[in-house]
PDB file of N, CA and C in Angstrom:
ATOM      1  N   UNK A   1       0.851  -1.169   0.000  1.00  0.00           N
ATOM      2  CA  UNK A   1       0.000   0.000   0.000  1.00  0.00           C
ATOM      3  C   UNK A   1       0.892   1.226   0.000  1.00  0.00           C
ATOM      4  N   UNK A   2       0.582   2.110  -0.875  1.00  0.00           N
ATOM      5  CA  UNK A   2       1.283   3.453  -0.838  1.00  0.00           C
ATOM      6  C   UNK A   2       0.527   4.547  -1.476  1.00  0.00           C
ATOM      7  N   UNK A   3       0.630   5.815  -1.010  1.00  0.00           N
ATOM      8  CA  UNK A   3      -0.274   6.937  -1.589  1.00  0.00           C
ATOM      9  C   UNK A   3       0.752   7.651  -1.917  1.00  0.00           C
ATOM     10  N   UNK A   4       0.054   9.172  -1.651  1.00  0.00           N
ATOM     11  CA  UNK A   4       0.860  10.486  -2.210  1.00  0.00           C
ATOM     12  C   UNK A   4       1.383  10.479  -0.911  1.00  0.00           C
ATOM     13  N   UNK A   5       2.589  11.411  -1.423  1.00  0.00           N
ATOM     14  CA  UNK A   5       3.432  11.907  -0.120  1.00  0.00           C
ATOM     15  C   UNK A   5       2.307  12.752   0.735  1.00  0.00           C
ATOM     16  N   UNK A   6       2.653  12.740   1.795  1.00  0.00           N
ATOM     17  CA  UNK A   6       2.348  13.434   3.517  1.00  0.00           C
ATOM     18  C   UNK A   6       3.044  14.450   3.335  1.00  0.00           C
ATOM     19  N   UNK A   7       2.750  15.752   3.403  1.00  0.00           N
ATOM     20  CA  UNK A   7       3.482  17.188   3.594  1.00  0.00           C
ATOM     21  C   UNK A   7       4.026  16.990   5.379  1.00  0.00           C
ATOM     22  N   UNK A   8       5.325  17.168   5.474  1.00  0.00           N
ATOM     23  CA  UNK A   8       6.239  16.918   6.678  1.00  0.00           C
ATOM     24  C   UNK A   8       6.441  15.250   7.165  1.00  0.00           C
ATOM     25  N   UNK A   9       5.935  14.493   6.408  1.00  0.00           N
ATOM     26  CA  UNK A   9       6.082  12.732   6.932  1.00  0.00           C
ATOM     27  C   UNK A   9       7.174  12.378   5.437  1.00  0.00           C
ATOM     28  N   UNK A  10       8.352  11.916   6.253  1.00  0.00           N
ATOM     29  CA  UNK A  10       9.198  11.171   5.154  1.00  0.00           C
ATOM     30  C   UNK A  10       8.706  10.149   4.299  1.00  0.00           C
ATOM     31  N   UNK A  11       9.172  10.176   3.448  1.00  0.00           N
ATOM     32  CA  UNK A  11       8.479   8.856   2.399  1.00  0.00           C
ATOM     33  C   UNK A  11       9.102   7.569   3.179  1.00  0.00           C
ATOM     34  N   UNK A  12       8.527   6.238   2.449  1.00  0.00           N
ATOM     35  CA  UNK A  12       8.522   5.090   3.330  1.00  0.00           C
ATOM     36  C   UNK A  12       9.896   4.824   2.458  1.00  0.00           C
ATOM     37  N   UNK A  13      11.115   4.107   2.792  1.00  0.00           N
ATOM     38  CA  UNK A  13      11.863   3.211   2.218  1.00  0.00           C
ATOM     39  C   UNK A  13      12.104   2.170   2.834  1.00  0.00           C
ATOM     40  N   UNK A  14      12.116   1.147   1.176  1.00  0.00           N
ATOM     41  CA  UNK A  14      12.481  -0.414   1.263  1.00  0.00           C
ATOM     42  C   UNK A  14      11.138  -0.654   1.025  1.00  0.00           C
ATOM     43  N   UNK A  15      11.532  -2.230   0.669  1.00  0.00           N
ATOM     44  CA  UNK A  15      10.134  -3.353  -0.137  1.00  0.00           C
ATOM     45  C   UNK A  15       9.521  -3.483   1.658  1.00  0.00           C
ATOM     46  N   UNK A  16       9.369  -3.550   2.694  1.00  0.00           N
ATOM     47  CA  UNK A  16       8.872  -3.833   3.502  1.00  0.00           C
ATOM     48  C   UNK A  16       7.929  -2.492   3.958  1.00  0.00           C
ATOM     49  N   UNK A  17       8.016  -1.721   4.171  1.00  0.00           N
ATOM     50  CA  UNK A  17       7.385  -0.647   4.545  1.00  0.00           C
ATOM     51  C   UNK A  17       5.794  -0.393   3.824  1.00  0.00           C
ATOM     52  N   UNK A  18       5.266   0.403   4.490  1.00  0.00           N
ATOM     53  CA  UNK A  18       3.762   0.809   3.555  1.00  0.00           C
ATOM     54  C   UNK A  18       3.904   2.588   4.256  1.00  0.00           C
ATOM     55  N   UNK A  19       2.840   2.905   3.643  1.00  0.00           N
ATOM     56  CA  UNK A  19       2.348   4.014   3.970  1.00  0.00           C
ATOM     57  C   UNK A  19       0.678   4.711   3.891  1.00  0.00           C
ATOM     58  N   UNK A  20       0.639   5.084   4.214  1.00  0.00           N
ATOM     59  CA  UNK A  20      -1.184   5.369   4.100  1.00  0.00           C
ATOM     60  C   UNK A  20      -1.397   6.409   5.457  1.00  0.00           C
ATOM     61  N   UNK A  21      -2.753   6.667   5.011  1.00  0.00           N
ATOM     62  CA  UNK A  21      -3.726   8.108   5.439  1.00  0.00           C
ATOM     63  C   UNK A  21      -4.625   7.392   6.823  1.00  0.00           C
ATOM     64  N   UNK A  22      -3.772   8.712   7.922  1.00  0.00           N
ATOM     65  CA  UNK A  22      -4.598   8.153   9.238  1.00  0.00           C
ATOM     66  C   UNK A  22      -5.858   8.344   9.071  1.00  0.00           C
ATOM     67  N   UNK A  23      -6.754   7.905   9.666  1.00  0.00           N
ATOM     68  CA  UNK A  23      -8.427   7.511   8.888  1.00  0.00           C
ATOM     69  C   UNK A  23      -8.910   7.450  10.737  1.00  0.00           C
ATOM     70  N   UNK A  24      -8.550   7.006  11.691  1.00  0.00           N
ATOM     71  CA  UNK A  24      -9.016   6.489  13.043  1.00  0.00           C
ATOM     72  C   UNK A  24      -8.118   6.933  13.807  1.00  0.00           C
ATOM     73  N   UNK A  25      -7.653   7.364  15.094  1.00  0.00           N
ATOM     74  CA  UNK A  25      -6.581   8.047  15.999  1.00  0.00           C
ATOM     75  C   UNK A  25      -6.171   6.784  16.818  1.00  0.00           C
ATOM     76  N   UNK A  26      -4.931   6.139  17.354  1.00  0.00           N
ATOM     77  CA  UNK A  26      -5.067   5.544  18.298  1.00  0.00           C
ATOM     78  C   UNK A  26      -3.554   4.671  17.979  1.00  0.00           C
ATOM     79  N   UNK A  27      -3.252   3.998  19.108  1.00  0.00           N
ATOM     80  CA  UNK A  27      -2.439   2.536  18.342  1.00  0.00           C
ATOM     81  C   UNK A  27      -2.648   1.172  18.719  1.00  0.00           C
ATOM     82  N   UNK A  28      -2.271  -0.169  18.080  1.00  0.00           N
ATOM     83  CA  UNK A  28      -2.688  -1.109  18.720  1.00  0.00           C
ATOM     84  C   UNK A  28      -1.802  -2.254  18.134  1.00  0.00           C
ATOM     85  N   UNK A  29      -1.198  -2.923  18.702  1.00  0.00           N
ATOM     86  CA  UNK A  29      -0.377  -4.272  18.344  1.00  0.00           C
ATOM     87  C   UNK A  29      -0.910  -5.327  18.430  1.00  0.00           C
ATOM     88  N   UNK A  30      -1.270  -6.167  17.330  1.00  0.00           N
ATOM     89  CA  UNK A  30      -1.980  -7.673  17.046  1.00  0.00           C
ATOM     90  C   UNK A  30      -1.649  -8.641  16.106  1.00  0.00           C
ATOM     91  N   UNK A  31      -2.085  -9.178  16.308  1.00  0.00           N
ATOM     92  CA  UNK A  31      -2.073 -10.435  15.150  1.00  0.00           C
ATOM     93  C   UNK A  31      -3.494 -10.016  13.957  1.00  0.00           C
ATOM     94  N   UNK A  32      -2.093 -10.006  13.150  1.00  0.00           N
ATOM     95  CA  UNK A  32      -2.831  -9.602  11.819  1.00  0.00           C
ATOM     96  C   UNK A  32      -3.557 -10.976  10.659  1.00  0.00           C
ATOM     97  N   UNK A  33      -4.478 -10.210  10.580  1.00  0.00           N
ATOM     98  CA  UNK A  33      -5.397 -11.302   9.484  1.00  0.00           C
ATOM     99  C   UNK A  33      -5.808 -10.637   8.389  1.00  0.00           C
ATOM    100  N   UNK A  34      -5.254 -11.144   6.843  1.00  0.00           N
ATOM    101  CA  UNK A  34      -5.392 -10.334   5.786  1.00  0.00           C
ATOM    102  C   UNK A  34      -6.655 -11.011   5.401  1.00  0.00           C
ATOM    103  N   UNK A  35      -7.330  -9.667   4.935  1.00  0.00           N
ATOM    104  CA  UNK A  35      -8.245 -10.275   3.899  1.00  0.00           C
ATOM    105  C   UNK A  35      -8.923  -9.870   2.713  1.00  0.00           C
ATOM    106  N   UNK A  36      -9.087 -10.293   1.435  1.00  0.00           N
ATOM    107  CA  UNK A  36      -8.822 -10.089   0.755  1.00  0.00           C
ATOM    108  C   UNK A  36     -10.519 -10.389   0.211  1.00  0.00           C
ATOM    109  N   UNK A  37     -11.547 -10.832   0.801  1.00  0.00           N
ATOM    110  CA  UNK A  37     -12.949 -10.472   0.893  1.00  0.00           C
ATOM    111  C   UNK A  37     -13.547 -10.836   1.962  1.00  0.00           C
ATOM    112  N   UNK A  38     -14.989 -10.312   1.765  1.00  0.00           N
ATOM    113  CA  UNK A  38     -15.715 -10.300   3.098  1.00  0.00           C
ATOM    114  C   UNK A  38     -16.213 -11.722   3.663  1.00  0.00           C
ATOM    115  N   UNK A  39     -15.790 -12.837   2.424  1.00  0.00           N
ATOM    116  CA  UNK A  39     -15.447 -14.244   3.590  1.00  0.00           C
ATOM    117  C   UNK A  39     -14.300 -14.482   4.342  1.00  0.00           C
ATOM    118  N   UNK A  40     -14.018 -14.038   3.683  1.00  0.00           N
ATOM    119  CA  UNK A  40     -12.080 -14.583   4.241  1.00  0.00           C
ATOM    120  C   UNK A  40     -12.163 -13.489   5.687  1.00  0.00           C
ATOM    121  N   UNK A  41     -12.922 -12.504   5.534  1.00  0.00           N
ATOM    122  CA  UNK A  41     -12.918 -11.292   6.719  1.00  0.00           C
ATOM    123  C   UNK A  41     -13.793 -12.048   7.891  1.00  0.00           C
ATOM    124  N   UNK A  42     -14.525 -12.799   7.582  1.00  0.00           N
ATOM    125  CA  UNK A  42     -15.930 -13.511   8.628  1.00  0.00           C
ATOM    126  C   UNK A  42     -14.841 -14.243   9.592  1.00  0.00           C
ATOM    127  N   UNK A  43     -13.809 -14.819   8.930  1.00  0.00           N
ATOM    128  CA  UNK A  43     -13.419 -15.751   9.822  1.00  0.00           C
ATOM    129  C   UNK A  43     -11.700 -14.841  10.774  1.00  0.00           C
ATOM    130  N   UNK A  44     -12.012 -13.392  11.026  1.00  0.00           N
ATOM    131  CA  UNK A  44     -11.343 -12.244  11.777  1.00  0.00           C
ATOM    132  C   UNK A  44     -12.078 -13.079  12.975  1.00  0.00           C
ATOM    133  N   UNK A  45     -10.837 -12.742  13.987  1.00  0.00           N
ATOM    134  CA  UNK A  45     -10.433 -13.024  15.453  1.00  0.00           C
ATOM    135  C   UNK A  45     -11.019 -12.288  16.234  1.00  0.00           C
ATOM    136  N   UNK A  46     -11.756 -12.306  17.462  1.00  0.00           N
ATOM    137  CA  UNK A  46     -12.076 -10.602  18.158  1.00  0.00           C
ATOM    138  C   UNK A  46     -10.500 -10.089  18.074  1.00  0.00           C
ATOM    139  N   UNK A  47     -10.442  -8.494  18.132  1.00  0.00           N
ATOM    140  CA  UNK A  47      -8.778  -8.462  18.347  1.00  0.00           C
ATOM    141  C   UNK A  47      -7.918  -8.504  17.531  1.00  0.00           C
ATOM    142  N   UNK A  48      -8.493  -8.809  16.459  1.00  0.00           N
ATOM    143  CA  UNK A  48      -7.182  -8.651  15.654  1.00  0.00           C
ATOM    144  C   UNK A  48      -6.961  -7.594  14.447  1.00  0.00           C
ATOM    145  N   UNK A  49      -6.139  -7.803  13.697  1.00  0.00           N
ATOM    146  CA  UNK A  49      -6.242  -6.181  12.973  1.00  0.00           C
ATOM    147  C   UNK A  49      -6.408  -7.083  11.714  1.00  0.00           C
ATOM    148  N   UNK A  50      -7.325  -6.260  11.346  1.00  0.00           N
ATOM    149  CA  UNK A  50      -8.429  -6.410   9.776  1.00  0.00           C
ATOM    150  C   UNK A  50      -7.434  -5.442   8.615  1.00  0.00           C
ATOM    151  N   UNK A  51      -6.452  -6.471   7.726  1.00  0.00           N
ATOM    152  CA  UNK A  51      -5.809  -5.752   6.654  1.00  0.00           C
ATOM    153  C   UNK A  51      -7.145  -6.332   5.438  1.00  0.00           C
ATOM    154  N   UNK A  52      -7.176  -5.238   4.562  1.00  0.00           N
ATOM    155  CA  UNK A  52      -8.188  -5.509   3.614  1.00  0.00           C
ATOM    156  C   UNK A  52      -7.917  -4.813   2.460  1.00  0.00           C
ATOM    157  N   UNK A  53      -8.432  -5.060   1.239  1.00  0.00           N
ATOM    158  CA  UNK A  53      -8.243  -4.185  -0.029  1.00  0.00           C
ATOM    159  C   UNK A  53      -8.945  -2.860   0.150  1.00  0.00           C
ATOM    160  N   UNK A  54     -10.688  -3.298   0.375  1.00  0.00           N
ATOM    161  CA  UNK A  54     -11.649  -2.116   0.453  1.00  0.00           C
ATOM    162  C   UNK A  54     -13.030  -2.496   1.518  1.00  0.00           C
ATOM    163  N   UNK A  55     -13.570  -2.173   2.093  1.00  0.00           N
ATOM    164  CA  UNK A  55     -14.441  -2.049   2.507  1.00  0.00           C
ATOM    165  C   UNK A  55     -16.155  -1.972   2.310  1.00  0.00           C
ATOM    166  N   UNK A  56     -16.675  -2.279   2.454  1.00  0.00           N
ATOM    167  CA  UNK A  56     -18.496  -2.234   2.658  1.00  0.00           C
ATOM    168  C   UNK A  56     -19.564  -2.308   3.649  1.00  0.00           C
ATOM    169  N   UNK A  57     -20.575  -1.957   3.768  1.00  0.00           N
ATOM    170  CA  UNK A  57     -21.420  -2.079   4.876  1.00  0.00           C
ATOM    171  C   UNK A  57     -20.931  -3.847   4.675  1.00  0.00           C
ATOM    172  N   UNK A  58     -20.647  -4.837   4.139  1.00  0.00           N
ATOM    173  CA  UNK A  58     -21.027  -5.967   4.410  1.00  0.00           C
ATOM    174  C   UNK A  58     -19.620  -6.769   5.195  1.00  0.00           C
ATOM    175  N   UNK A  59     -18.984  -5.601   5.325  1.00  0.00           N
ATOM    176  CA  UNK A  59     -17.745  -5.804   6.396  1.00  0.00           C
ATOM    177  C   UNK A  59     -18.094  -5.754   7.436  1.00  0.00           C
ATOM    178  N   UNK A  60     -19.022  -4.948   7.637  1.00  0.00           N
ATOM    179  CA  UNK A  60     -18.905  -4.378   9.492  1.00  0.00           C
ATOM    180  C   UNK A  60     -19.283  -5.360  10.597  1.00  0.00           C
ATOM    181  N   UNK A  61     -19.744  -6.413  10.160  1.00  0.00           N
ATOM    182  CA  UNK A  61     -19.950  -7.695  11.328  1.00  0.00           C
ATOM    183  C   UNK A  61     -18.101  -7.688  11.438  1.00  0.00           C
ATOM    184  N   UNK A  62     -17.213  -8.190  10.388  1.00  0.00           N
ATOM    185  CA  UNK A  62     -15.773  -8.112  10.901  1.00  0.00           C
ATOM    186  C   UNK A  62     -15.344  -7.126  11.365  1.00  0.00           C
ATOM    187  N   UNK A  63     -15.740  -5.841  10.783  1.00  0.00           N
ATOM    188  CA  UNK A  63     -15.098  -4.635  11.395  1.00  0.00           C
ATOM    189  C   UNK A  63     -15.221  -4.430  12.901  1.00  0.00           C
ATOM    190  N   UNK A  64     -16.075  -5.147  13.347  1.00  0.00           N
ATOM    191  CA  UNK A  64     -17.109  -4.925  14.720  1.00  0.00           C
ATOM    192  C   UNK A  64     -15.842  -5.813  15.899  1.00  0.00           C
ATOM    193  N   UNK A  65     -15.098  -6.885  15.211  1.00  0.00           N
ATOM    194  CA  UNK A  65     -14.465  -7.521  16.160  1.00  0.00           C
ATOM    195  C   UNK A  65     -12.790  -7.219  16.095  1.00  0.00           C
ATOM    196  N   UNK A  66     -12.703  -6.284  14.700  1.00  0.00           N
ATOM    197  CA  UNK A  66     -11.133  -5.514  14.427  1.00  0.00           C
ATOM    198  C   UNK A  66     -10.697  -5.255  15.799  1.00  0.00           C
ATOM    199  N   UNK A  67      -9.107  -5.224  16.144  1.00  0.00           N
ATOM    200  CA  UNK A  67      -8.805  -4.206  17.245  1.00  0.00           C
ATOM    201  C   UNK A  67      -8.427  -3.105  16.515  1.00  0.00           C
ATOM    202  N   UNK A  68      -8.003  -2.963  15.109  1.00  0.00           N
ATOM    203  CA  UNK A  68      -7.298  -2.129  14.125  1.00  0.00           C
ATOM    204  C   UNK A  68      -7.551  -2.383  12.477  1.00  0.00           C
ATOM    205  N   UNK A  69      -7.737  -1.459  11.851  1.00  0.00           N
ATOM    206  CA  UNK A  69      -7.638  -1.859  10.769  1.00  0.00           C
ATOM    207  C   UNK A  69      -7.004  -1.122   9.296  1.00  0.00           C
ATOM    208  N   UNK A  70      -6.417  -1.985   8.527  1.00  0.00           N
ATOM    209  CA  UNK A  70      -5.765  -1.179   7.372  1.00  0.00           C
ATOM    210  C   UNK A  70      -6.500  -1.496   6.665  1.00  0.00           C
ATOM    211  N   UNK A  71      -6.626  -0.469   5.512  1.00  0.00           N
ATOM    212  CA  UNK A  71      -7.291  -0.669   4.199  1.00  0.00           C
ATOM    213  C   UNK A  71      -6.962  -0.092   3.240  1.00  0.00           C
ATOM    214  N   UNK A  72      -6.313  -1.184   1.594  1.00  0.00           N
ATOM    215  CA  UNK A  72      -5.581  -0.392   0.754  1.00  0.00           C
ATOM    216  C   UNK A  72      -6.493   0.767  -0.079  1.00  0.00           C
ATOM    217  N   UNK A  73      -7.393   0.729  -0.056  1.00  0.00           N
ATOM    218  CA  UNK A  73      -8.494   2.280  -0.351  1.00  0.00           C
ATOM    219  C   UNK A  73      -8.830   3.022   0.458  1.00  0.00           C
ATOM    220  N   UNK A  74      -8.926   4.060   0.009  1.00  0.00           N
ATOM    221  CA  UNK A  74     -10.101   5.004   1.203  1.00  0.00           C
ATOM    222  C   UNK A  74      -9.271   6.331   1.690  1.00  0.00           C
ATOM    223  N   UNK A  75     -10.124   7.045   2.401  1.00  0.00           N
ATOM    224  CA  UNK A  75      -9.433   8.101   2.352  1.00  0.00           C
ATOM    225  C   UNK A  75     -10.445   8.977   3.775  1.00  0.00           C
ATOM    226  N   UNK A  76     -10.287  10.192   4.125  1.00  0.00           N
ATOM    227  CA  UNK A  76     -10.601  10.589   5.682  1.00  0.00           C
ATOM    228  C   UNK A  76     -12.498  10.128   5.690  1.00  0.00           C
ATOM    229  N   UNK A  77     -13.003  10.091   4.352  1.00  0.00           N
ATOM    230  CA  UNK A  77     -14.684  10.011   4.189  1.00  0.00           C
ATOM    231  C   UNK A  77     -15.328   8.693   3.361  1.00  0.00           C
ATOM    232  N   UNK A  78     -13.988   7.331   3.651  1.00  0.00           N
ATOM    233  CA  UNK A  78     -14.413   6.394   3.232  1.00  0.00           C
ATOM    234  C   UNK A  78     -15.226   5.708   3.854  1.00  0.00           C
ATOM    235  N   UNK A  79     -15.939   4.536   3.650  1.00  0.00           N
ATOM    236  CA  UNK A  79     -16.358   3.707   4.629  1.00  0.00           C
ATOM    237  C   UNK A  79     -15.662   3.041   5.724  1.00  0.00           C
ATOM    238  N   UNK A  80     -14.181   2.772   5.109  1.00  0.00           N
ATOM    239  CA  UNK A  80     -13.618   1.908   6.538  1.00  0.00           C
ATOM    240  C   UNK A  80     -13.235   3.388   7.453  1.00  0.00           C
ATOM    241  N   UNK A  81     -12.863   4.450   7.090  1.00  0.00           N
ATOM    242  CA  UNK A  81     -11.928   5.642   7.913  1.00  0.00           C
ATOM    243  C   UNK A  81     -13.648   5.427   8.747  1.00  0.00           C
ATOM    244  N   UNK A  82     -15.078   5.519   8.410  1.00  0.00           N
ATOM    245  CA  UNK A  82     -16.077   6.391   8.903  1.00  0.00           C
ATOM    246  C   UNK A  82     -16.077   4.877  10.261  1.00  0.00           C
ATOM    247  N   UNK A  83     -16.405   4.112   9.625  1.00  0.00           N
ATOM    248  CA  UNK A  83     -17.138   2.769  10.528  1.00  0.00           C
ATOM    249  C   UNK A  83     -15.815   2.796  11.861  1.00  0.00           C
ATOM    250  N   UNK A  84     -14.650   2.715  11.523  1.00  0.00           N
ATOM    251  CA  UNK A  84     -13.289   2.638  12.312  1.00  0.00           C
ATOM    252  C   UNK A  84     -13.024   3.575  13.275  1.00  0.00           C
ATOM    253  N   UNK A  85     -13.513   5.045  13.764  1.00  0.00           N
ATOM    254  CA  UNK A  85     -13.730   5.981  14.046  1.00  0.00           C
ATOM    255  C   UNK A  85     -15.088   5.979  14.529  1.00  0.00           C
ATOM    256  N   UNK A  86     -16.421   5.173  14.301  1.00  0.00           N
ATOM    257  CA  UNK A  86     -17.630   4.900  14.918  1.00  0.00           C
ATOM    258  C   UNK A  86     -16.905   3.950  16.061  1.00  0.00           C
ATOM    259  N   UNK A  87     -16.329   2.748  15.875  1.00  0.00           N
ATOM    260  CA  UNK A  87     -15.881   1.621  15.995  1.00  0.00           C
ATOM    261  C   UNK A  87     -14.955   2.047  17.508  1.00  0.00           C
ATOM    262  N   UNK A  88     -14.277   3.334  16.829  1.00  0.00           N
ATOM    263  CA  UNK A  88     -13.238   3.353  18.166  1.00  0.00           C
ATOM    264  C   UNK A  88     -11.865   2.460  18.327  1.00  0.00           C
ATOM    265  N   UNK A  89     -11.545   2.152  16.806  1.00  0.00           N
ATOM    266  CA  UNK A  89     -10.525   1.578  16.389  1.00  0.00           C
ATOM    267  C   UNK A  89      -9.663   2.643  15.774  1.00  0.00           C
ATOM    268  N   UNK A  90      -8.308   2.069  15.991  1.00  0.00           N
ATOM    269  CA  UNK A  90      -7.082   2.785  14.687  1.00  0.00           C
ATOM    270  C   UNK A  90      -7.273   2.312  13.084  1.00  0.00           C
ATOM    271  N   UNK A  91      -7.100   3.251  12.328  1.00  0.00           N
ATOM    272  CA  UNK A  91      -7.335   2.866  11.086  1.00  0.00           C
ATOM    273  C   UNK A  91      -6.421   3.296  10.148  1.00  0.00           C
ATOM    274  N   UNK A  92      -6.043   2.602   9.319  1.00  0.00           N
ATOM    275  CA  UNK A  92      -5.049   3.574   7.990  1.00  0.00           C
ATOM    276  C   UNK A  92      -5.419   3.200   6.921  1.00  0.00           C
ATOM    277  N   UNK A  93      -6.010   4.243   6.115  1.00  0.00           N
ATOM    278  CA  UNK A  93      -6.435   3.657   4.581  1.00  0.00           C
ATOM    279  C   UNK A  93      -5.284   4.281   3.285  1.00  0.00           C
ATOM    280  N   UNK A  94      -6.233   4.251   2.528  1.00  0.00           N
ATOM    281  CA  UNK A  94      -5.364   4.386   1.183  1.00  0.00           C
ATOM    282  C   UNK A  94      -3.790   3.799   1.368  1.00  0.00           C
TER     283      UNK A  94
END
């Protein structure tokens, strides 16, 4: 995942790194579960952090048990930044 540069945030370097748009305030360390649709998302952990492509109302039963979540779309008025911020989770999209 990578966007446009952050005015005052260094760009990310190296193949390991990401970068993306804070969407939710907070921090949280977990065991991560990618997913790559909203089945593969059903079977999210309470607690754990929800990596995903994009988001839908038909996420939010998983979103509901996220401790955190990334998402390679979206932006401060997406669905995952809005639900993640209802939610009371950390979030980073785009």
């Amino acid at each position: 995942m990578s966007g446009p540069p952050v005015p005052g945030v260094p760009a990310p370097d190296g193949p390991d790194l990401v970068a993306g748009v804070p969407a939710s305030a907070g921090r949280y360390a977990g065991v991560v579960r990618v997913a790559r649709t909203v089945e593969e998302a059903h079977a999210l952990e309470p607690g754990e952090v929800l990596v995903c492509p994009v988001t839908a109302p038909a996420w939010n039963l998983a979103m509901g048990r996220a401790g955190a979540l990334v998402c390679d779309v979206g932006g401060q008025l997406s669905h995952a930044a809005i639900t993640a911020r209802e939610l009371g989770i950390p979030a980073v999209v785009g």
